[in-house]
N, C-alpha and C. Protein backbone atom coordinates (compact mmCIF):
# COMPACT_ATOMS: atom_id res chain seq x y z
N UNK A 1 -14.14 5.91 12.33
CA UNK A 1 -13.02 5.97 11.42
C UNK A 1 -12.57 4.56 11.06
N UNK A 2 -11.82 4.55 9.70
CA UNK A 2 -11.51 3.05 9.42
C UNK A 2 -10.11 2.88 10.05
N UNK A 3 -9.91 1.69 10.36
CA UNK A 3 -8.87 1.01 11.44
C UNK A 3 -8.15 -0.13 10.22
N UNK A 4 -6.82 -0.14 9.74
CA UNK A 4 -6.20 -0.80 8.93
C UNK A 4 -5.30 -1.44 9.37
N UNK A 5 -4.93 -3.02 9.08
CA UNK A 5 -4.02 -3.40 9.30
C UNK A 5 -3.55 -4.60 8.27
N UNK A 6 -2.33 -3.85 8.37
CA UNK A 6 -1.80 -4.38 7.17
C UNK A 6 -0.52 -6.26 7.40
N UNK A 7 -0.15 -6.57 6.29
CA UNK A 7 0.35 -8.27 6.87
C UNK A 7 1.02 -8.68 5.07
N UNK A 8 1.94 -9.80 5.90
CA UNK A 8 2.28 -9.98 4.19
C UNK A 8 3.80 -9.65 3.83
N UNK A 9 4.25 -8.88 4.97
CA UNK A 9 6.01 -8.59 4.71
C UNK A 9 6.55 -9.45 5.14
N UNK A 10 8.04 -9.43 5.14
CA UNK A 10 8.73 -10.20 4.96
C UNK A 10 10.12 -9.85 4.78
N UNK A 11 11.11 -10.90 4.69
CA UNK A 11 12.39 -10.72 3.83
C UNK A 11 12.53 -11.98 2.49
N UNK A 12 13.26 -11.24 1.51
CA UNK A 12 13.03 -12.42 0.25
C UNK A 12 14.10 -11.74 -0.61
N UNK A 13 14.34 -12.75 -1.14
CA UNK A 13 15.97 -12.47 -2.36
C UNK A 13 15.63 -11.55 -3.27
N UNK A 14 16.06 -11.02 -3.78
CA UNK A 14 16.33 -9.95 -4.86
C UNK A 14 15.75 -11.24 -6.25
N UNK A 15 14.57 -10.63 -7.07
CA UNK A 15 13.85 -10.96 -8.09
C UNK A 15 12.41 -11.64 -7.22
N UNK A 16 12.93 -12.06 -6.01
CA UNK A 16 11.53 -12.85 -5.48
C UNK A 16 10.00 -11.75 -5.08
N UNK A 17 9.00 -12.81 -5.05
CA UNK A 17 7.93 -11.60 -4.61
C UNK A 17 6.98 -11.86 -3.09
N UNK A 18 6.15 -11.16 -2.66
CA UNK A 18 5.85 -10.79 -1.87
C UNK A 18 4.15 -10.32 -2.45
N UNK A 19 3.22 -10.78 -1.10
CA UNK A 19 2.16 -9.75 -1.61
C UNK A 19 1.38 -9.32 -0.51
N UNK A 20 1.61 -8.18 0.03
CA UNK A 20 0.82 -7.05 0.99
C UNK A 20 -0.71 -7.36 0.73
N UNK A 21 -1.05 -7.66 2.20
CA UNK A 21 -2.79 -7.73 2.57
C UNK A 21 -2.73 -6.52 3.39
N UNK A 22 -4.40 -5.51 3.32
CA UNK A 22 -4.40 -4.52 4.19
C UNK A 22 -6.22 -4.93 4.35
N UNK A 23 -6.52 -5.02 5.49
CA UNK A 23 -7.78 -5.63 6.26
C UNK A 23 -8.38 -4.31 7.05
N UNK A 24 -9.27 -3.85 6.34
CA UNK A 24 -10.06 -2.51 6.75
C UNK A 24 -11.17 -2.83 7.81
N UNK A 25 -11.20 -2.30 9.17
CA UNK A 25 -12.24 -2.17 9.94
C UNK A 25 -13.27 -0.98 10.43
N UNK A 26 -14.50 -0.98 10.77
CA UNK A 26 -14.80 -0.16 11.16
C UNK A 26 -15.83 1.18 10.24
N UNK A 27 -15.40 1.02 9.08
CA UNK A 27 -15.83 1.40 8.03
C UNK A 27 -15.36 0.73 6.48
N UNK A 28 -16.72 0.78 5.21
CA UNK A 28 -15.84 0.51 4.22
C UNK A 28 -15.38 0.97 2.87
N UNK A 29 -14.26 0.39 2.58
CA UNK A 29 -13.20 1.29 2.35
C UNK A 29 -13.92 1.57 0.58
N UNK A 30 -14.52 0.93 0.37
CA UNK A 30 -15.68 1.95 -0.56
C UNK A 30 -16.25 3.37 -0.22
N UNK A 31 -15.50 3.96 0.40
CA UNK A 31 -15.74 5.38 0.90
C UNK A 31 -14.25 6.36 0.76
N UNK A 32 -13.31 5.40 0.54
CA UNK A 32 -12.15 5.93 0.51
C UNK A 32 -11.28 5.87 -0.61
N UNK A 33 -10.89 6.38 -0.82
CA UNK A 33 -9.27 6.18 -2.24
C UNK A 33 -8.29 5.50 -0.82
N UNK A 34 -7.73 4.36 -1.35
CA UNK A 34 -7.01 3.39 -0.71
C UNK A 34 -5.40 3.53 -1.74
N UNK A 35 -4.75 3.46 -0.40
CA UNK A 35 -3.09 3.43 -1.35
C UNK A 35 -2.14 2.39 -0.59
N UNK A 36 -0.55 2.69 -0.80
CA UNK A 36 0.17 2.18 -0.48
C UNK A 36 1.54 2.92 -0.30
N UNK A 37 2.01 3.19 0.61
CA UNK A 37 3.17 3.89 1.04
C UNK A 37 4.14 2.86 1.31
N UNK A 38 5.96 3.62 1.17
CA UNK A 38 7.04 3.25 1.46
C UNK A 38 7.58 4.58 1.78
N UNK A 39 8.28 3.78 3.59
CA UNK A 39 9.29 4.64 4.09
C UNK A 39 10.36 3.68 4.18
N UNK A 40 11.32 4.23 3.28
CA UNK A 40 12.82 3.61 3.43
C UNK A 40 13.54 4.44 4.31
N UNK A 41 14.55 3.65 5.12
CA UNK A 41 15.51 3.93 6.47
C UNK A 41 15.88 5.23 6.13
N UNK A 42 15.97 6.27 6.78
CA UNK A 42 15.68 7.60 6.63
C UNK A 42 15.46 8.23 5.64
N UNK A 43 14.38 8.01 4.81
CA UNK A 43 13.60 9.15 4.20
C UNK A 43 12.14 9.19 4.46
N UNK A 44 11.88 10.25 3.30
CA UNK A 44 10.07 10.72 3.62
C UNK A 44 9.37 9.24 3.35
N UNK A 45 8.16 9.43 3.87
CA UNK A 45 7.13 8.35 2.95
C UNK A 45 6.85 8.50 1.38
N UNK A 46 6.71 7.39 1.03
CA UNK A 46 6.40 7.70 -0.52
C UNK A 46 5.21 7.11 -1.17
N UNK A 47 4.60 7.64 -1.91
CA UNK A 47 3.33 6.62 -2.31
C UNK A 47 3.89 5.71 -3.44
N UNK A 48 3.46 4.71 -3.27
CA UNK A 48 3.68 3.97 -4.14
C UNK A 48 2.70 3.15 -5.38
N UNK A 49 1.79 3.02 -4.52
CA UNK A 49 0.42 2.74 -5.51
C UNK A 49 -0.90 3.32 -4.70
N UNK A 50 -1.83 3.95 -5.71
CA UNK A 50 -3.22 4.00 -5.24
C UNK A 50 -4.25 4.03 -5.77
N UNK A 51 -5.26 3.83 -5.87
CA UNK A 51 -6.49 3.45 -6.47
C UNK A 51 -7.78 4.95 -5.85
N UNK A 52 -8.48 5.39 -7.52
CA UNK A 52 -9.10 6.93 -6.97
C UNK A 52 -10.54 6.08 -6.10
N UNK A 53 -10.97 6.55 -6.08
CA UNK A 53 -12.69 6.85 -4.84
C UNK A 53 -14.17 6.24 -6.10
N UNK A 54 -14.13 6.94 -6.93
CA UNK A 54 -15.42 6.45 -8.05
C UNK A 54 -14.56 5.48 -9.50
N UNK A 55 -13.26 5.67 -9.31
CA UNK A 55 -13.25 4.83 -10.96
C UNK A 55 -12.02 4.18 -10.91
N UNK A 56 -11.38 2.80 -11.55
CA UNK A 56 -10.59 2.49 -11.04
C UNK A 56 -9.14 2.62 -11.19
N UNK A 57 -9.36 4.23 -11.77
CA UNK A 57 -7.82 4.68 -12.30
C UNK A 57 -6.91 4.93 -11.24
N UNK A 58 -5.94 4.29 -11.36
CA UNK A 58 -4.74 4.15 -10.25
C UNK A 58 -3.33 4.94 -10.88
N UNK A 59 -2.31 4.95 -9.50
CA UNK A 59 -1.40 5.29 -9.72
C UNK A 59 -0.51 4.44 -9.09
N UNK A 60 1.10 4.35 -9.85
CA UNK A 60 1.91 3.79 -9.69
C UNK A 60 3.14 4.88 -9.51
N UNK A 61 3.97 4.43 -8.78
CA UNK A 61 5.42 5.03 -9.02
C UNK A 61 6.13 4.65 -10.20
N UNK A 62 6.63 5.61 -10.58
CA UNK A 62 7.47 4.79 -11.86
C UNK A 62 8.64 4.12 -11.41
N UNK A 63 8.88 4.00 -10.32
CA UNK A 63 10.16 2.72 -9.93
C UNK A 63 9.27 1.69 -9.48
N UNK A 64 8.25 1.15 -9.73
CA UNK A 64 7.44 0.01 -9.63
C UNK A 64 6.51 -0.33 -10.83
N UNK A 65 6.41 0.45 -11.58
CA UNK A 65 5.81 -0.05 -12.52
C UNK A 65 5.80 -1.09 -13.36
N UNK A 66 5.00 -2.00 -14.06
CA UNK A 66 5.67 -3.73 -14.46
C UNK A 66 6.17 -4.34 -13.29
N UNK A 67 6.12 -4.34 -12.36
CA UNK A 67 6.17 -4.96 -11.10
C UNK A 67 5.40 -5.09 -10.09
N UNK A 68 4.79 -3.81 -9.83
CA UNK A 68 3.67 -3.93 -8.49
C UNK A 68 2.52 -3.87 -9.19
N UNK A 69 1.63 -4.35 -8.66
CA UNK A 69 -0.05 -4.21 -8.99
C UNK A 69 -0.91 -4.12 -7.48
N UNK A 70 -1.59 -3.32 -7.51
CA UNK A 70 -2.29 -3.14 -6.87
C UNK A 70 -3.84 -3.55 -7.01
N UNK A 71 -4.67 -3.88 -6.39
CA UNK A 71 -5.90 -4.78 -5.99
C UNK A 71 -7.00 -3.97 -4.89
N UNK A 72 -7.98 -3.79 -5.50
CA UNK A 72 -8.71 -3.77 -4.34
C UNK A 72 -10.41 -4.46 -4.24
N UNK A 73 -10.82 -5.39 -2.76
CA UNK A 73 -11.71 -5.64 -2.94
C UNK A 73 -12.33 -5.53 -1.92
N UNK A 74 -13.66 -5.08 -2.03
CA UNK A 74 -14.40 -4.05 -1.77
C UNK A 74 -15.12 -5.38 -0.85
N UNK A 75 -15.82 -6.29 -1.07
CA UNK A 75 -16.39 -7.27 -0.58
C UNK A 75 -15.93 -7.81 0.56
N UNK A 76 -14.60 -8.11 0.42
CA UNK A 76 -14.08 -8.20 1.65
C UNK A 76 -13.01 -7.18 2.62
N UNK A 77 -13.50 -6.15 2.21
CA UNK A 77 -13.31 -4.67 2.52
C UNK A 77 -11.36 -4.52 2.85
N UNK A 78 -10.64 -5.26 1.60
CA UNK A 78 -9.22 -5.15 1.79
C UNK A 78 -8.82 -5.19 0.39
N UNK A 79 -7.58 -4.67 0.57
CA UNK A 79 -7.02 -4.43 -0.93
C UNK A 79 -5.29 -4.76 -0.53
N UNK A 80 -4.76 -4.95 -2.03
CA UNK A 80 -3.23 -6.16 -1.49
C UNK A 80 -2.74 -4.96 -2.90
N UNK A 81 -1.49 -5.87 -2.40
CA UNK A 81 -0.18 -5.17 -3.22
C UNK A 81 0.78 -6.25 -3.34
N UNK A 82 0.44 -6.64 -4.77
CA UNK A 82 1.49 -7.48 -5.18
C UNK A 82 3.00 -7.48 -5.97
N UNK A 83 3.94 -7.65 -5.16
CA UNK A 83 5.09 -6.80 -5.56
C UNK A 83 5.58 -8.55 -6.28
N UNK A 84 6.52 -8.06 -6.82
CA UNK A 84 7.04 -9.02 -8.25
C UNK A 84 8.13 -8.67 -8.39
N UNK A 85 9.20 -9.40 -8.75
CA UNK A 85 10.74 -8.89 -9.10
C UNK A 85 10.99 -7.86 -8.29
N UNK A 86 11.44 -8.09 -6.80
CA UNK A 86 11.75 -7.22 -5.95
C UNK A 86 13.03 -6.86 -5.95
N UNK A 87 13.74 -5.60 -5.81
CA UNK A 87 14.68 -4.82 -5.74
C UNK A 87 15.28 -4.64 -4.16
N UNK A 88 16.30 -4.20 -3.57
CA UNK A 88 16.85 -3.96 -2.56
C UNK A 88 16.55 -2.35 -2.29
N UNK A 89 16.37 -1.74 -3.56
CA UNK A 89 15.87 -0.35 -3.17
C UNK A 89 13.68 -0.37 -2.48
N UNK A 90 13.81 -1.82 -3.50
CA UNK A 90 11.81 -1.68 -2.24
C UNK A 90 11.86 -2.24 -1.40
N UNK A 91 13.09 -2.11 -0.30
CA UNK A 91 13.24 -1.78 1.06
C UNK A 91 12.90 -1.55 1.73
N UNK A 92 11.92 -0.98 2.81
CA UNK A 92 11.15 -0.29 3.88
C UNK A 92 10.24 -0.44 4.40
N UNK A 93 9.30 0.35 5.30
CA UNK A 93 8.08 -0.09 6.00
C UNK A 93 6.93 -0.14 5.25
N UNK A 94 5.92 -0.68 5.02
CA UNK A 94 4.66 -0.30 3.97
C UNK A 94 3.89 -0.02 4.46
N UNK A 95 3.10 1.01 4.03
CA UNK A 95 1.88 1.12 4.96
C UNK A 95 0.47 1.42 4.48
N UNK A 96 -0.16 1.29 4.21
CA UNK A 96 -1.62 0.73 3.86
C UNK A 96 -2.86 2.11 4.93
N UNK A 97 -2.60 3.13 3.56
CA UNK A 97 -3.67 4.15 3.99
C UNK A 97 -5.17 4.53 3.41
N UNK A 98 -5.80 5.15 3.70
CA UNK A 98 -6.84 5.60 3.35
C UNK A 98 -7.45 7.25 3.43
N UNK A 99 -7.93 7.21 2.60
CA UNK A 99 -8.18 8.84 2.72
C UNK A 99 -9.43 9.10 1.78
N UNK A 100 -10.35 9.65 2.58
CA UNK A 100 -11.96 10.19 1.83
C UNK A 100 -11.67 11.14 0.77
N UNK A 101 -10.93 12.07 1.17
CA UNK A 101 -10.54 13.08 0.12
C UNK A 101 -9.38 13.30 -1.24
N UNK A 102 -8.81 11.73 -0.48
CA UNK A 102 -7.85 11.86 -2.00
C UNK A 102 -6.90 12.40 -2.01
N UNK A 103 -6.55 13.08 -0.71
CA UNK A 103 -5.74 14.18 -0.78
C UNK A 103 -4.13 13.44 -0.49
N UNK A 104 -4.41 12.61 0.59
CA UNK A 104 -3.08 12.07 1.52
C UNK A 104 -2.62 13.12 1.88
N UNK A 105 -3.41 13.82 2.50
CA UNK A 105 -2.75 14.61 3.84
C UNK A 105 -2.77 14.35 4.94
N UNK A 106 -1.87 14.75 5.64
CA UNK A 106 -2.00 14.11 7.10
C UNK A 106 -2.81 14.17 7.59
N UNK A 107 -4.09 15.68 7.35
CA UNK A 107 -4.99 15.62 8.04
C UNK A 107 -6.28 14.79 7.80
N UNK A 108 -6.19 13.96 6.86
CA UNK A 108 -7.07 13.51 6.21
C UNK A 108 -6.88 11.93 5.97
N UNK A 109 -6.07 11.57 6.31
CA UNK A 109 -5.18 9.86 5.73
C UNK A 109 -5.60 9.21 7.21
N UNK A 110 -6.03 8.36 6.87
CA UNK A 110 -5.75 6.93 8.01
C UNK A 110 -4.64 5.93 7.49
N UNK A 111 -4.11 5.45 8.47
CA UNK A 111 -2.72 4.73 8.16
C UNK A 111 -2.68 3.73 9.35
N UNK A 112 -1.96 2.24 8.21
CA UNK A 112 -1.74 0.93 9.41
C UNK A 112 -0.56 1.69 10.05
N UNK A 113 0.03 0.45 10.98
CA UNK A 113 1.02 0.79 11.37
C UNK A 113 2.01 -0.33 10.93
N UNK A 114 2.06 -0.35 9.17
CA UNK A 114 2.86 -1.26 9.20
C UNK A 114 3.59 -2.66 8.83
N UNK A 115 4.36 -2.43 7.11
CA UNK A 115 4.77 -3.99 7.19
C UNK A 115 6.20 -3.78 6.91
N UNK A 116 6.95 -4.48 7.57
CA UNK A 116 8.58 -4.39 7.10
C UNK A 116 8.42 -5.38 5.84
N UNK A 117 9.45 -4.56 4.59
CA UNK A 117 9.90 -5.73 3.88
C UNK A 117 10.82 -5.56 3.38
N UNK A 118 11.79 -6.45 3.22
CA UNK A 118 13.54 -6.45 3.52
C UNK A 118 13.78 -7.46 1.99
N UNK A 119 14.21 -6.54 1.58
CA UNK A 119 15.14 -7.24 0.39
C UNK A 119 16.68 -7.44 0.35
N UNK A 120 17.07 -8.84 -0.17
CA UNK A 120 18.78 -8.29 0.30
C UNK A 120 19.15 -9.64 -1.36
C-alpha cells in the first residue's frame, strides 16, 4: 500500500501563501487519483482539490478556486498544493490522500497524517 506524507504547513497572515508537499512511498501514485482534504476544528473532512487516475481533469472546491492549484508529479512520485491568498476560513488539518478507485471512501483512501495550517 502507498504510505504518504505530507509537509509544507504552517501559520501565515491572511492574503499570504503556503504550498503543501505530499511524498508517496511504497507504491506509485500513478496508480491512484491523488487529492487533498481539509478538516477544520470540528467539522467533517472536506475535499478540496483532486486530480482523476487516466486524464488530468481535476477538481476544486469552489471556496478555493483562483487560489489553490493543485500539481502532480508522477516522476518524483508527489504532488503539492499551492494555496495563494489565504483566508482564515482555510484553517485546518490537510491531508494528502489517495485512492485507486476514485471513490474516497474510507474503505478505499490512503491518507497522511497530516499538515496544520493556521491562518490568522
Amino acid at each position: 500500500h502507498v504510505q504518504l506524507v505530507e509537509s509544507g504547513g504552517g501559520s501565515v497572515q491572511v492574503g499570504g501563501s503556503l504550498r503543501l508537499s505530499c511524498v508517496a512511498s511504497g507504491d506509485t501514485i500513478g496508480r491512484y487519483c491523488m487529492g487533498w482534504f481539509r478538516q477544520a476544528p470540528g467539522q467533517e473532512r472536506q475535499r478540496v482539490a483532486s486530480e482523476a487516475l487516466f486524464d488530468s481533469s481535476g477538481y476544486l472546491d469552489e471556496s478555493v478556486k483562483g487560489r489553490f492549484t493543485f500539481s502532480r508529479d508522477n516522476a518524483e512520485n508527489t504532488v503539492h498544493l499551492q494555496m495563494n491568498n489565504l483566508k482564515p476560513e482555510d484553517t485546518g488539518v490537510y491531508y494528502c490522500a489517495a485512492d485507486p478507485e476514485c471513490s474516497w471512501s474510507s474503505s478505499t483512501s490512503r491518507w497522511g497524517r497530516g499538515t496544520q495550517v493556521t491562518i490568522s
